[in-house]
PDB file of N, CA and C in Angstrom:
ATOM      1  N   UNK A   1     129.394  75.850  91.692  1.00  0.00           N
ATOM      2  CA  UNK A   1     128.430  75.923  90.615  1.00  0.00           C
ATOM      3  C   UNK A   1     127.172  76.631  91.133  1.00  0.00           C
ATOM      4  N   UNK A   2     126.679  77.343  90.191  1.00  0.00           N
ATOM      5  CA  UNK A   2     125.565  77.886  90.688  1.00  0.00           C
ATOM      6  C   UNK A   2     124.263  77.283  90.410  1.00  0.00           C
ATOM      7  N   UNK A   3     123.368  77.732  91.004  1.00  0.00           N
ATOM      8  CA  UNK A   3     122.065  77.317  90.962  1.00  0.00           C
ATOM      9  C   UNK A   3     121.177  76.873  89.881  1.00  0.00           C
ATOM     10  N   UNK A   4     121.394  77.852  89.039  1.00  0.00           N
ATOM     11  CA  UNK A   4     121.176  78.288  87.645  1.00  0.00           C
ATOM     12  C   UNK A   4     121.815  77.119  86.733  1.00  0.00           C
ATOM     13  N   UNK A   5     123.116  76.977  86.804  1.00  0.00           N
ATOM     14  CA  UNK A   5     123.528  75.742  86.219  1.00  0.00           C
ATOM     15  C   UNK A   5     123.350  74.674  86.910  1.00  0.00           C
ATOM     16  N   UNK A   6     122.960  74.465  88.054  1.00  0.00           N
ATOM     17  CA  UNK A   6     122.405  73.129  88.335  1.00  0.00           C
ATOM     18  C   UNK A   6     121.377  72.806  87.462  1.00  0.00           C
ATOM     19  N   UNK A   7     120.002  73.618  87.664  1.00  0.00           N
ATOM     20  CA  UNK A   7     119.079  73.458  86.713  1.00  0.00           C
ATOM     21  C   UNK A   7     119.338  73.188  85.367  1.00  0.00           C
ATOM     22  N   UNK A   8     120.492  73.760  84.897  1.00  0.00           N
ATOM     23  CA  UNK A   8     120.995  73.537  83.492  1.00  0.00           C
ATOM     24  C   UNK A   8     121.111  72.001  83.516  1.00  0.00           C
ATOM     25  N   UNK A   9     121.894  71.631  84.581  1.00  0.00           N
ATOM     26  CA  UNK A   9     122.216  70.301  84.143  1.00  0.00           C
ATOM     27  C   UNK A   9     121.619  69.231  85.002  1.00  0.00           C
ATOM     28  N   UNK A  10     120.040  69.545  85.327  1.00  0.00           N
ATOM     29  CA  UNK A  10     119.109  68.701  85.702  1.00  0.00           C
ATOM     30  C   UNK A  10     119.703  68.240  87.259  1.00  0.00           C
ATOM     31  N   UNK A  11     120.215  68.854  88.238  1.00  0.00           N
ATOM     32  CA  UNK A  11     120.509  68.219  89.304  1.00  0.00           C
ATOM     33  C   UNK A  11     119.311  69.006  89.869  1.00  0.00           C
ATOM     34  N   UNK A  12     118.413  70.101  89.836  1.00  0.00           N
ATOM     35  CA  UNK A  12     117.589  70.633  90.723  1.00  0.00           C
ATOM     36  C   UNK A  12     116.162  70.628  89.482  1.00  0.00           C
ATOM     37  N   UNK A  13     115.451  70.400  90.459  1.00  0.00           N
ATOM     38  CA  UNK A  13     114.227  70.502  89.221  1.00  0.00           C
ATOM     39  C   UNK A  13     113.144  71.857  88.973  1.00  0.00           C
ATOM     40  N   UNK A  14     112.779  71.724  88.240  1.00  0.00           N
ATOM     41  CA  UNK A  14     111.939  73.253  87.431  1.00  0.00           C
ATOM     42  C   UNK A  14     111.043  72.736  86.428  1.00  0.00           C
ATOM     43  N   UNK A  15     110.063  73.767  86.784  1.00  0.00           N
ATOM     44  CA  UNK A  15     108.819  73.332  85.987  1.00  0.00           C
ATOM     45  C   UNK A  15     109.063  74.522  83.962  1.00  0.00           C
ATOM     46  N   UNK A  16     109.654  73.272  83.695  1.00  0.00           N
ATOM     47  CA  UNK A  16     110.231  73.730  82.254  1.00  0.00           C
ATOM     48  C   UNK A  16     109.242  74.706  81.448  1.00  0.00           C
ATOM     49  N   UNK A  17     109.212  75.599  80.797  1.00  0.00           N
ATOM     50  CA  UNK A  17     108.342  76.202  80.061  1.00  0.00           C
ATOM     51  C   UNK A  17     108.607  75.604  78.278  1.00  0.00           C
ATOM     52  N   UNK A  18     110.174  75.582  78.048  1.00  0.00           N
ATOM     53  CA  UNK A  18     110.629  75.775  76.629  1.00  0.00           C
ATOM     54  C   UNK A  18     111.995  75.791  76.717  1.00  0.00           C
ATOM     55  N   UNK A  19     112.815  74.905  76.411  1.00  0.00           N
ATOM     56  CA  UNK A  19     113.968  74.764  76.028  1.00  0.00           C
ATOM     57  C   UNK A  19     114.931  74.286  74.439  1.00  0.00           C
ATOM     58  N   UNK A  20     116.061  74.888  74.278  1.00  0.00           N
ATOM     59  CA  UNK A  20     116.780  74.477  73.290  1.00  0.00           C
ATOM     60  C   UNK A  20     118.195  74.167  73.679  1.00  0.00           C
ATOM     61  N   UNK A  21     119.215  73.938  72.465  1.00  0.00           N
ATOM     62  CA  UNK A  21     120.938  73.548  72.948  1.00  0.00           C
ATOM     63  C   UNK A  21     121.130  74.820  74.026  1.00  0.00           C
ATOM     64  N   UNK A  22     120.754  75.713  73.389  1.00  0.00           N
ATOM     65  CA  UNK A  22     121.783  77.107  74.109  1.00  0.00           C
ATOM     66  C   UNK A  22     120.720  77.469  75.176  1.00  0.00           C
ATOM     67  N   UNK A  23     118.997  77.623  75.602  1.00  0.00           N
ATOM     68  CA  UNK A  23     118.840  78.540  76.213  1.00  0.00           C
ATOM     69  C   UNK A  23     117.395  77.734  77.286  1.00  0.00           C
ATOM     70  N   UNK A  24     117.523  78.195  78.685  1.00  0.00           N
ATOM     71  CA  UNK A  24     116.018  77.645  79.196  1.00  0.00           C
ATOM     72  C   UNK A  24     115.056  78.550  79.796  1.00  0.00           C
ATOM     73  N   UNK A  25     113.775  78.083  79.718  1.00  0.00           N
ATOM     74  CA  UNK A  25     112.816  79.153  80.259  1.00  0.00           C
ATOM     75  C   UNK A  25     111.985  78.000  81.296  1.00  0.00           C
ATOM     76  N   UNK A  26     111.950  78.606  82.154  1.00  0.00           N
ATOM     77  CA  UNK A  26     111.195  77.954  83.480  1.00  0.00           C
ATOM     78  C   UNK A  26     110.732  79.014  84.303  1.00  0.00           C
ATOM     79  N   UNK A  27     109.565  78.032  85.134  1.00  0.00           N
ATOM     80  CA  UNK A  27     108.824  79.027  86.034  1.00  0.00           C
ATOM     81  C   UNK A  27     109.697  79.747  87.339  1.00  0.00           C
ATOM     82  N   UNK A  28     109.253  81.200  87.558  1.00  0.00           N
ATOM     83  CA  UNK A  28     110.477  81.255  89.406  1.00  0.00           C
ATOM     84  C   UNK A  28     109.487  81.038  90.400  1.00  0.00           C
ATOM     85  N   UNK A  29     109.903  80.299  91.019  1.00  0.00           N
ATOM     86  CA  UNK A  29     109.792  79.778  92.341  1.00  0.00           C
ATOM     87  C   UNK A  29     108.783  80.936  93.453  1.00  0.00           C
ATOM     88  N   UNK A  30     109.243  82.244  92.980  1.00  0.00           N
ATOM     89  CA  UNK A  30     108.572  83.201  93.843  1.00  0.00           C
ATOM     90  C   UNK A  30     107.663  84.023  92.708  1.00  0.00           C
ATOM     91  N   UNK A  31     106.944  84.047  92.490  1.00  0.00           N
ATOM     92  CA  UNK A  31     106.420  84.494  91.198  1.00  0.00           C
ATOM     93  C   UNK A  31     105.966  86.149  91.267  1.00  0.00           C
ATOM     94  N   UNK A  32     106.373  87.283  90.943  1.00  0.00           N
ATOM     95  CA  UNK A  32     105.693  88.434  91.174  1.00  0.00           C
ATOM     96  C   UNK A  32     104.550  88.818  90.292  1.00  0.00           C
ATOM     97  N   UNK A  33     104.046  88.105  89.376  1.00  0.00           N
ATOM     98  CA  UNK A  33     102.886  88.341  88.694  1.00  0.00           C
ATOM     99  C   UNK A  33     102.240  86.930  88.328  1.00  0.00           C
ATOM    100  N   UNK A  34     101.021  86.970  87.394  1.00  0.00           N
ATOM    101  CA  UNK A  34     100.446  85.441  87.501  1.00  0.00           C
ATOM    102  C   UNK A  34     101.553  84.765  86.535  1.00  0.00           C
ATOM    103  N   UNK A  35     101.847  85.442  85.538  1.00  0.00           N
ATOM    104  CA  UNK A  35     102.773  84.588  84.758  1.00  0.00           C
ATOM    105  C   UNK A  35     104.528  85.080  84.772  1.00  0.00           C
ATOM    106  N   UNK A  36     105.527  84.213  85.621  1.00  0.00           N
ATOM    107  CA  UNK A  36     106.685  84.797  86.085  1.00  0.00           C
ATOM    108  C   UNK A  36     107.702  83.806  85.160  1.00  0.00           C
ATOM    109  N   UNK A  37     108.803  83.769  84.422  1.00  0.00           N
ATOM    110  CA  UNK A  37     109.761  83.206  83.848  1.00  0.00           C
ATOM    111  C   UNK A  37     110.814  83.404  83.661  1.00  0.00           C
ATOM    112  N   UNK A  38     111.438  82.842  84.081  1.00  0.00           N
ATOM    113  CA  UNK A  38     113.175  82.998  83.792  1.00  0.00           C
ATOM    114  C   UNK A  38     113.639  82.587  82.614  1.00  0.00           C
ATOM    115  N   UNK A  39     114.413  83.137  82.169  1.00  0.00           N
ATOM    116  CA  UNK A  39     114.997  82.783  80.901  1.00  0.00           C
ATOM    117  C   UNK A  39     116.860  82.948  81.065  1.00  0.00           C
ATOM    118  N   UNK A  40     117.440  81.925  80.830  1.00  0.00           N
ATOM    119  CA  UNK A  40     118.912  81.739  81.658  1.00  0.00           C
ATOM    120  C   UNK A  40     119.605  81.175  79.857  1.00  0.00           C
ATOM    121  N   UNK A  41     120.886  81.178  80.094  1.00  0.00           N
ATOM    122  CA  UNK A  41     121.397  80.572  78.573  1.00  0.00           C
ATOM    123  C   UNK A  41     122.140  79.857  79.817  1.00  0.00           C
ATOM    124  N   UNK A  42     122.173  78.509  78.716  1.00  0.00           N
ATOM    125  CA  UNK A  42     123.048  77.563  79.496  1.00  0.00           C
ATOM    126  C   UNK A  42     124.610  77.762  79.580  1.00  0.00           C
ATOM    127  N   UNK A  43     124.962  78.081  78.479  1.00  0.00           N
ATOM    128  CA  UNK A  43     126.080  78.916  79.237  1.00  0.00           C
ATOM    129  C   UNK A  43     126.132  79.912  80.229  1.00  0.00           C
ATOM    130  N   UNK A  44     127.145  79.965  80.694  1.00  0.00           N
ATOM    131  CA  UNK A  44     127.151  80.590  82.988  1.00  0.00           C
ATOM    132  C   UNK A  44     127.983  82.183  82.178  1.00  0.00           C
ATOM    133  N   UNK A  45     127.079  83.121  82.731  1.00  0.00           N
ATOM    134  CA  UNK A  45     127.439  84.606  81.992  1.00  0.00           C
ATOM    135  C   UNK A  45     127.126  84.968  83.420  1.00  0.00           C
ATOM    136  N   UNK A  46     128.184  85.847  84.532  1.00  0.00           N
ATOM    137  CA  UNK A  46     127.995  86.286  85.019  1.00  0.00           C
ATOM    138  C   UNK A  46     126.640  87.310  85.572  1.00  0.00           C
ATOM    139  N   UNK A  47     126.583  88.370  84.275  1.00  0.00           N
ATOM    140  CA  UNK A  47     125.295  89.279  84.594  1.00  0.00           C
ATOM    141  C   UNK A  47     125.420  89.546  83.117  1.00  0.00           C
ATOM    142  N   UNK A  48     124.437  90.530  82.912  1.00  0.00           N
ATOM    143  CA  UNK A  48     124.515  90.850  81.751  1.00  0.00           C
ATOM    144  C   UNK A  48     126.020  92.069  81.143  1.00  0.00           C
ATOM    145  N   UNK A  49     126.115  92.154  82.049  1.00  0.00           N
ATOM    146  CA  UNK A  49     127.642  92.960  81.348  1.00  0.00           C
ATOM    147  C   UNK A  49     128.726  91.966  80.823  1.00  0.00           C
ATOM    148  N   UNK A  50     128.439  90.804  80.844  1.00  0.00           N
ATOM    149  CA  UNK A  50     129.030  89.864  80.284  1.00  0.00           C
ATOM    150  C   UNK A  50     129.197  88.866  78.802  1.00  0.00           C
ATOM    151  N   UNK A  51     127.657  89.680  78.799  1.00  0.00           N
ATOM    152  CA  UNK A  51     127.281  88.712  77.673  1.00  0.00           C
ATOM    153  C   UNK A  51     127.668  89.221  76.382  1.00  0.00           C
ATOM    154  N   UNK A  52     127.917  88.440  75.525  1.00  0.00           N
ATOM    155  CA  UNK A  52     128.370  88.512  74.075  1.00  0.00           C
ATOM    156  C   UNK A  52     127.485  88.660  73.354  1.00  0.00           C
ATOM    157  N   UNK A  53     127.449  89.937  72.052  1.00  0.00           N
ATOM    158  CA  UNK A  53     125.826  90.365  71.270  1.00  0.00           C
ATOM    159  C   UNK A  53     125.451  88.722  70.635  1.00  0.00           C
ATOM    160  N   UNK A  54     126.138  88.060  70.123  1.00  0.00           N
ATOM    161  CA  UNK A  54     125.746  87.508  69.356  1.00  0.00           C
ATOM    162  C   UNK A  54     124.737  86.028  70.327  1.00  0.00           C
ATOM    163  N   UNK A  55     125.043  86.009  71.742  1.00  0.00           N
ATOM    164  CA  UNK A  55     123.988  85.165  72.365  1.00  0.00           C
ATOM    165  C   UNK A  55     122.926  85.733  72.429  1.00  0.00           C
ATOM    166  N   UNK A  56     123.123  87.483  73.079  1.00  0.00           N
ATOM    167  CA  UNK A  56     121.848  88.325  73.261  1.00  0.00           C
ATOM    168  C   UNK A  56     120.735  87.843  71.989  1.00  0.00           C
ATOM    169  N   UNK A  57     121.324  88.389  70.790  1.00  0.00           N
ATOM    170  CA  UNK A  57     120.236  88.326  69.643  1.00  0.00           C
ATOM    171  C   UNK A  57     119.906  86.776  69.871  1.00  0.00           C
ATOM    172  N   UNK A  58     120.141  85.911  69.719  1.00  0.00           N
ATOM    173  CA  UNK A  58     119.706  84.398  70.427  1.00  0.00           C
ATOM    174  C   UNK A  58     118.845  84.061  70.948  1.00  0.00           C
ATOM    175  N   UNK A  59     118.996  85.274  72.391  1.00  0.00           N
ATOM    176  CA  UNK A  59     118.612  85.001  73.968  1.00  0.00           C
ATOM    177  C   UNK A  59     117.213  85.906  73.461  1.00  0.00           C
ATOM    178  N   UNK A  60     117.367  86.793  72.357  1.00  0.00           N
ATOM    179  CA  UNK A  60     116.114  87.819  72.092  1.00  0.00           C
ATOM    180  C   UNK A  60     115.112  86.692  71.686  1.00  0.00           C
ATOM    181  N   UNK A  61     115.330  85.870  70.475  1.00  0.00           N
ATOM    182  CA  UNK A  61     114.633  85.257  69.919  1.00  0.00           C
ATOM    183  C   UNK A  61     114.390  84.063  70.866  1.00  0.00           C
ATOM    184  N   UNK A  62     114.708  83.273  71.542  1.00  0.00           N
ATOM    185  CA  UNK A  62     114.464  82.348  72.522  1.00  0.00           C
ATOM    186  C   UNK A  62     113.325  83.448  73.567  1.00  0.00           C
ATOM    187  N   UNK A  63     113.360  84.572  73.843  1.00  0.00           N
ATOM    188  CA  UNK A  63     112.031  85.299  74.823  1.00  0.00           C
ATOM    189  C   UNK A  63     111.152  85.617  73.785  1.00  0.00           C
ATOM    190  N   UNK A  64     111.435  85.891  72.721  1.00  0.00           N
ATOM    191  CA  UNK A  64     109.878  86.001  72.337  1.00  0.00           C
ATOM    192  C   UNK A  64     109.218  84.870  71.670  1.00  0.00           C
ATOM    193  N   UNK A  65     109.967  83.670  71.721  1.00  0.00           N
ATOM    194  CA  UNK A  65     109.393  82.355  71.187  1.00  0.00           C
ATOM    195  C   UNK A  65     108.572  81.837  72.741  1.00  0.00           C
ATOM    196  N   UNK A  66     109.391  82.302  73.787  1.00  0.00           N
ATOM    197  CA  UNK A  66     109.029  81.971  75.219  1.00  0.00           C
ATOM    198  C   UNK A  66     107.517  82.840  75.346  1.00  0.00           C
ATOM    199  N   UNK A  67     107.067  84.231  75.215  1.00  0.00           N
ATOM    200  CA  UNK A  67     106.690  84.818  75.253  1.00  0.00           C
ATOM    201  C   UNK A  67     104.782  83.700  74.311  1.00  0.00           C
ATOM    202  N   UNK A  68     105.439  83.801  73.183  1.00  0.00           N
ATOM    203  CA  UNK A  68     104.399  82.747  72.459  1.00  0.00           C
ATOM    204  C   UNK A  68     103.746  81.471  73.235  1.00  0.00           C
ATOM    205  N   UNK A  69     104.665  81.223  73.529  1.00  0.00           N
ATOM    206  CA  UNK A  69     104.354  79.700  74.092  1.00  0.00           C
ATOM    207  C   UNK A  69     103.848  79.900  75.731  1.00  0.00           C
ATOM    208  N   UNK A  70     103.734  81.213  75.744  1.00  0.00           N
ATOM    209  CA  UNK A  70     103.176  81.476  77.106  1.00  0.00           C
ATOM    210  C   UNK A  70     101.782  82.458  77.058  1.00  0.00           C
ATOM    211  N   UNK A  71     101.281  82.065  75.850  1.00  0.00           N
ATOM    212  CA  UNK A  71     100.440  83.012  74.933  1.00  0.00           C
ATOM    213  C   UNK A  71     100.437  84.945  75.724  1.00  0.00           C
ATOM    214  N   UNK A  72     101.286  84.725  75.865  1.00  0.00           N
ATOM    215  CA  UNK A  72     101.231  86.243  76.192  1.00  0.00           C
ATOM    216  C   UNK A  72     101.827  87.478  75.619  1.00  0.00           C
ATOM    217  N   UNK A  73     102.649  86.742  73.920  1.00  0.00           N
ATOM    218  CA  UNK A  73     103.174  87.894  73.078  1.00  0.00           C
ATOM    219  C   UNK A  73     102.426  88.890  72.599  1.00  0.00           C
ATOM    220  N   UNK A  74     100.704  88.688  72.632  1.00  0.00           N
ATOM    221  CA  UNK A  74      99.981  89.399  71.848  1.00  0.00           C
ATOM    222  C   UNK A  74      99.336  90.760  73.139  1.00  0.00           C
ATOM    223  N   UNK A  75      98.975  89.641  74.376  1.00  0.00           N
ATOM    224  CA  UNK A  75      98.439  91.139  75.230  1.00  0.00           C
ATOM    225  C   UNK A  75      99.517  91.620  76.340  1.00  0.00           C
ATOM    226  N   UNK A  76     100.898  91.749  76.046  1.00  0.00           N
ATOM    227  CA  UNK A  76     101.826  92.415  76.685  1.00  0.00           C
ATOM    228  C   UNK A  76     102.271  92.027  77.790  1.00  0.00           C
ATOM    229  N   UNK A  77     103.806  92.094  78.184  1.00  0.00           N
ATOM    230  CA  UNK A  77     104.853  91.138  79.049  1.00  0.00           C
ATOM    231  C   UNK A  77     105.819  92.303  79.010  1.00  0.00           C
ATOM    232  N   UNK A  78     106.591  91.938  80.083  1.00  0.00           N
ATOM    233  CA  UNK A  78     107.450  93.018  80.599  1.00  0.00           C
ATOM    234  C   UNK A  78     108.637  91.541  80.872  1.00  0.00           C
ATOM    235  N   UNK A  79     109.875  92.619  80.012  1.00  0.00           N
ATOM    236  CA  UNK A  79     111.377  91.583  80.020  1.00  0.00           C
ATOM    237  C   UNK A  79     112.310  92.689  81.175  1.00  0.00           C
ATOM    238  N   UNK A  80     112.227  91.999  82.209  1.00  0.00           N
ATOM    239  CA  UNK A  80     113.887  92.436  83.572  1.00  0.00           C
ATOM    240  C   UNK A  80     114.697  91.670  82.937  1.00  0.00           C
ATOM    241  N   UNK A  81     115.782  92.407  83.652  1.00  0.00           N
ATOM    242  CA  UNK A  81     117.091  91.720  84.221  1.00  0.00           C
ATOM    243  C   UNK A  81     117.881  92.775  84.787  1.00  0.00           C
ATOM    244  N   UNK A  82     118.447  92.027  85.875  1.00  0.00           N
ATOM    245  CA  UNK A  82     119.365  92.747  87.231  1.00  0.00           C
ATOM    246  C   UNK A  82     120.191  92.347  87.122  1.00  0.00           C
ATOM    247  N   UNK A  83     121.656  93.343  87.226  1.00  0.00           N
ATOM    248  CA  UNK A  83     122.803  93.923  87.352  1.00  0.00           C
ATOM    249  C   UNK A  83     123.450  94.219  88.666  1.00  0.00           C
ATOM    250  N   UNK A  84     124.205  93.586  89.040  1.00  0.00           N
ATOM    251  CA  UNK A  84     124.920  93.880  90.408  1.00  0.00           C
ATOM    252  C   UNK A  84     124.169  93.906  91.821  1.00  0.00           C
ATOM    253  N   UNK A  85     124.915  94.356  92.327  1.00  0.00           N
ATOM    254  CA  UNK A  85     123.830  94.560  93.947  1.00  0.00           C
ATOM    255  C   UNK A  85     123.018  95.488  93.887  1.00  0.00           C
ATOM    256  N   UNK A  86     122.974  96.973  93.366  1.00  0.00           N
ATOM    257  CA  UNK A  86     122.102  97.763  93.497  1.00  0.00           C
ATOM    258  C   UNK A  86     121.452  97.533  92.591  1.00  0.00           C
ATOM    259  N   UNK A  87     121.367  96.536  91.610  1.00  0.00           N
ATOM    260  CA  UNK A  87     120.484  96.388  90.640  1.00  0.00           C
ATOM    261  C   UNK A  87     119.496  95.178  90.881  1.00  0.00           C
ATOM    262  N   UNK A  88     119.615  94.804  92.272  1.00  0.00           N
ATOM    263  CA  UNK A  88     118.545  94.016  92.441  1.00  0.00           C
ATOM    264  C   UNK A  88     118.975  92.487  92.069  1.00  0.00           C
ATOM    265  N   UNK A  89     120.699  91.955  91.325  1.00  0.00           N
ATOM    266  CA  UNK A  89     120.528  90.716  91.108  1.00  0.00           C
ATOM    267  C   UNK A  89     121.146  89.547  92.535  1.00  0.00           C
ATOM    268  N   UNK A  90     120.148  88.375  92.238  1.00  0.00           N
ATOM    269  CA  UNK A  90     120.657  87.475  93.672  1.00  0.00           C
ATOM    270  C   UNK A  90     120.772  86.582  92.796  1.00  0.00           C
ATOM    271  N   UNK A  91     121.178  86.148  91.925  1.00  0.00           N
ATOM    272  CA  UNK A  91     121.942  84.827  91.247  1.00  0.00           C
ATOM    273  C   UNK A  91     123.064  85.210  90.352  1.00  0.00           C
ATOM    274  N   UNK A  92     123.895  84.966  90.709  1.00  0.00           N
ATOM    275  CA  UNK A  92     124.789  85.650  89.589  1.00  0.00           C
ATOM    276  C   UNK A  92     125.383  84.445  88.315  1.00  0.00           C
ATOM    277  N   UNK A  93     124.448  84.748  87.918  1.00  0.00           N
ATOM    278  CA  UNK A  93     123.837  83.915  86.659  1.00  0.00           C
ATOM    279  C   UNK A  93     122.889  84.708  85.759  1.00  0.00           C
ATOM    280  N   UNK A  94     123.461  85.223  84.249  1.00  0.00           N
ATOM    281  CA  UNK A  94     122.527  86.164  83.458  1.00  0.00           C
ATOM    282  C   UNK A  94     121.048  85.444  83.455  1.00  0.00           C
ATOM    283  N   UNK A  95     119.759  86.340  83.857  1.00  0.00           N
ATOM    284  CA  UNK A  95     118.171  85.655  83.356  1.00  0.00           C
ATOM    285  C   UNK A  95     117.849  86.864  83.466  1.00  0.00           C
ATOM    286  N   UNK A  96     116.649  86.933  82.721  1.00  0.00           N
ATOM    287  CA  UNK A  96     115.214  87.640  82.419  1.00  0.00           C
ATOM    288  C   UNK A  96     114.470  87.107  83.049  1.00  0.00           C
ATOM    289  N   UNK A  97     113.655  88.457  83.499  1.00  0.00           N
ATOM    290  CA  UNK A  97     112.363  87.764  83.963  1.00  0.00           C
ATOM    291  C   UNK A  97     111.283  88.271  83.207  1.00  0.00           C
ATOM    292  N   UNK A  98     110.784  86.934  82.730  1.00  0.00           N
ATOM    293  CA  UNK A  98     109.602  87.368  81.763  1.00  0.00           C
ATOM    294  C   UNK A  98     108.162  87.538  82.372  1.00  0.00           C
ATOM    295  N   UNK A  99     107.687  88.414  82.669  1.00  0.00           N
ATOM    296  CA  UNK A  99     106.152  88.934  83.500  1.00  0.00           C
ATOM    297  C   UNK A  99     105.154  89.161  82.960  1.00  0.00           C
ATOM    298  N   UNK A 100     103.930  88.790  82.846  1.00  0.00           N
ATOM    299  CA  UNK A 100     102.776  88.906  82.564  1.00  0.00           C
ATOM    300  C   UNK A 100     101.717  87.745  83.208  1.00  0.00           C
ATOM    301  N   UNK A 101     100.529  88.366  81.908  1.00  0.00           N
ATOM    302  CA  UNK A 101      99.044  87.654  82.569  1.00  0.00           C
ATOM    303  C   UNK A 101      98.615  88.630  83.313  1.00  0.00           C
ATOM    304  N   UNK A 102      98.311  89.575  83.449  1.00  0.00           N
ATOM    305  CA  UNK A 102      97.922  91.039  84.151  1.00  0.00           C
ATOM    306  C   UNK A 102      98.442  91.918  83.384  1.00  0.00           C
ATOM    307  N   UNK A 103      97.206  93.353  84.018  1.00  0.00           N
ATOM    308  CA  UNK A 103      98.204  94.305  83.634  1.00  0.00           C
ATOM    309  C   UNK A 103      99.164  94.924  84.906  1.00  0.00           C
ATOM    310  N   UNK A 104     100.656  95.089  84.395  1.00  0.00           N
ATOM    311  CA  UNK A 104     101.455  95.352  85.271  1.00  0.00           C
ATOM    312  C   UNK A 104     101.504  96.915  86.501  1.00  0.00           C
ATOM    313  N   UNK A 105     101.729  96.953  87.053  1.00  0.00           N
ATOM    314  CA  UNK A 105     101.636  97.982  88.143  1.00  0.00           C
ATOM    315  C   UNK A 105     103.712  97.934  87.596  1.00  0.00           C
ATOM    316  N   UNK A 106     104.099  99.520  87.684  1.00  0.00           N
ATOM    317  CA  UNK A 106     105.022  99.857  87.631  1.00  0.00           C
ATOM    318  C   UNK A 106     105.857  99.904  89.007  1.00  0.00           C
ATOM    319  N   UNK A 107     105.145 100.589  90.257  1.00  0.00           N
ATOM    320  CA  UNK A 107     105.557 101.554  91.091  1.00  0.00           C
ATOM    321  C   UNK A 107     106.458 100.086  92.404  1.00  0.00           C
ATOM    322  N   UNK A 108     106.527  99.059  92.334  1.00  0.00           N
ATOM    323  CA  UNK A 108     107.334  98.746  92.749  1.00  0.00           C
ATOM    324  C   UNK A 108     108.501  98.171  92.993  1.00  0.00           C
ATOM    325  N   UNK A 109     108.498  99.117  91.591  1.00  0.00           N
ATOM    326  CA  UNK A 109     110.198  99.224  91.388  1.00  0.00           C
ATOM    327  C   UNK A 109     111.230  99.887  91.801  1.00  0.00           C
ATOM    328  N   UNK A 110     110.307 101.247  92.375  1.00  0.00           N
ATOM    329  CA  UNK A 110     111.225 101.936  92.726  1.00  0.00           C
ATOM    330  C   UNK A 110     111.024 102.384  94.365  1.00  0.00           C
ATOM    331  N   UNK A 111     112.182 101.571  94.892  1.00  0.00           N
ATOM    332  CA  UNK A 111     112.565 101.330  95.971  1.00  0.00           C
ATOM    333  C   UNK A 111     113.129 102.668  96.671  1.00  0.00           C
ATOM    334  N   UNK A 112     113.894 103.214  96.118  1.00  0.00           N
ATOM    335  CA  UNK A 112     114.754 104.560  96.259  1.00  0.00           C
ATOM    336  C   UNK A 112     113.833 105.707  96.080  1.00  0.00           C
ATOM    337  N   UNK A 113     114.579 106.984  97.016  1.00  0.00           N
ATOM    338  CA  UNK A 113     113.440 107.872  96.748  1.00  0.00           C
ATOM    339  C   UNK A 113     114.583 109.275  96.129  1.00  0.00           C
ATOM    340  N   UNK A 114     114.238 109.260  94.362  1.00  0.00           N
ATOM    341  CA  UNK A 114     115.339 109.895  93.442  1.00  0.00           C
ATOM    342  C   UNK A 114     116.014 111.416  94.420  1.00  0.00           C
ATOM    343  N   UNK A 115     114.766 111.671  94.742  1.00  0.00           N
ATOM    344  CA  UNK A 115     115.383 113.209  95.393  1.00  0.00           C
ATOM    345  C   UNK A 115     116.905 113.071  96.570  1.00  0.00           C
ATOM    346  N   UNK A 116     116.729 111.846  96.769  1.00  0.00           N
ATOM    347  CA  UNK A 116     117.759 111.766  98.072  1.00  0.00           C
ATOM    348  C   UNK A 116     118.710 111.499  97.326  1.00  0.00           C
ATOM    349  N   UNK A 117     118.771 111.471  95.940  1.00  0.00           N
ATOM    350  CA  UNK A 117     120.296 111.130  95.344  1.00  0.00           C
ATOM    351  C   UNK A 117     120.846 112.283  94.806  1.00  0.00           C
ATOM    352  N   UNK A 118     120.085 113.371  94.798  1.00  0.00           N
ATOM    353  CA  UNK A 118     120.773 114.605  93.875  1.00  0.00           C
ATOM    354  C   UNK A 118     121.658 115.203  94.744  1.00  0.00           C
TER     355      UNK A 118
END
C-alpha cells in the first residue's frame, strides 16, 4: 500500500485542508511555496495516465473548492502533477500540487537544458 493511501485511511497523519467521499487535500510535508497542497482521490490511480475523465472533472471541482478554502482562488495558484520518472513523480499515487501565497518564480522547473535534446 502506498503512502498516499495510508493517509487515505488514517494510518499516517496530515494536516487536513478539505475533504469529501472521493477526494483529499492536505498540506506536503516539504512545501515549495508558502502555500503547498496535495490533492490525491481516494481511490489509488497510478499517475495521471490512469485516471478516468469522469473523476478528473470531480478532482477539478474538489481543487478549486480547495483553492477557496485556501483563499487563494482569487490572487492566483499554480495546479502540478507528475508523470513517470522523467516527469518528476515519487509517489505513485495520482496528486496535484496546489501552490501559492506568492507570486510564483517559473524557472525551477526546468532542470534540463532543451538545446541538449535536439
Amino acid at each position: 500500500m502506498c503512502i498516499f493511501c495510508k493517509i487515505v485511511k488514517k494510518e499516517i497523519p496530515s494536516n487536513i485542508i478539505l475533504e469529501d467521499d472521493a477526494f483529499l487535500a492536505f498540506h506536503d510535508i516539504n512545501p515549495k511555496a508558502p502555500i503547498h497542497v496535495l490533492v490525491i482521490p481516494k481511490k489509488h490511480f497510478d499517475s495521471f495516465n490512469e485516471v478516468d475523465s469522469e473523476t478528473m472533472k470531480k478532482m477539478s471541482i474538489f481543487m478549486q473548492e480547495t483553492a477557496k478554502e485556501l483563499h487563494i482562488d482569487k490572487s492566483g495558484y499554480r495546479v502540478i502533477t507528475n508523470v513517470g520518472n522523467d516527469g518528476g513523480q515519487e509517489v505513485k499515487h495520482l496528486h496535484f500540487h496546489i501552490l501559492g501565497g506568492a507570486k510564483l518564480a517559473w524557472q525551477h522547473l526546468s532542470d534540463a537544458n532543451p538545446k541538449e535534446m535536439i
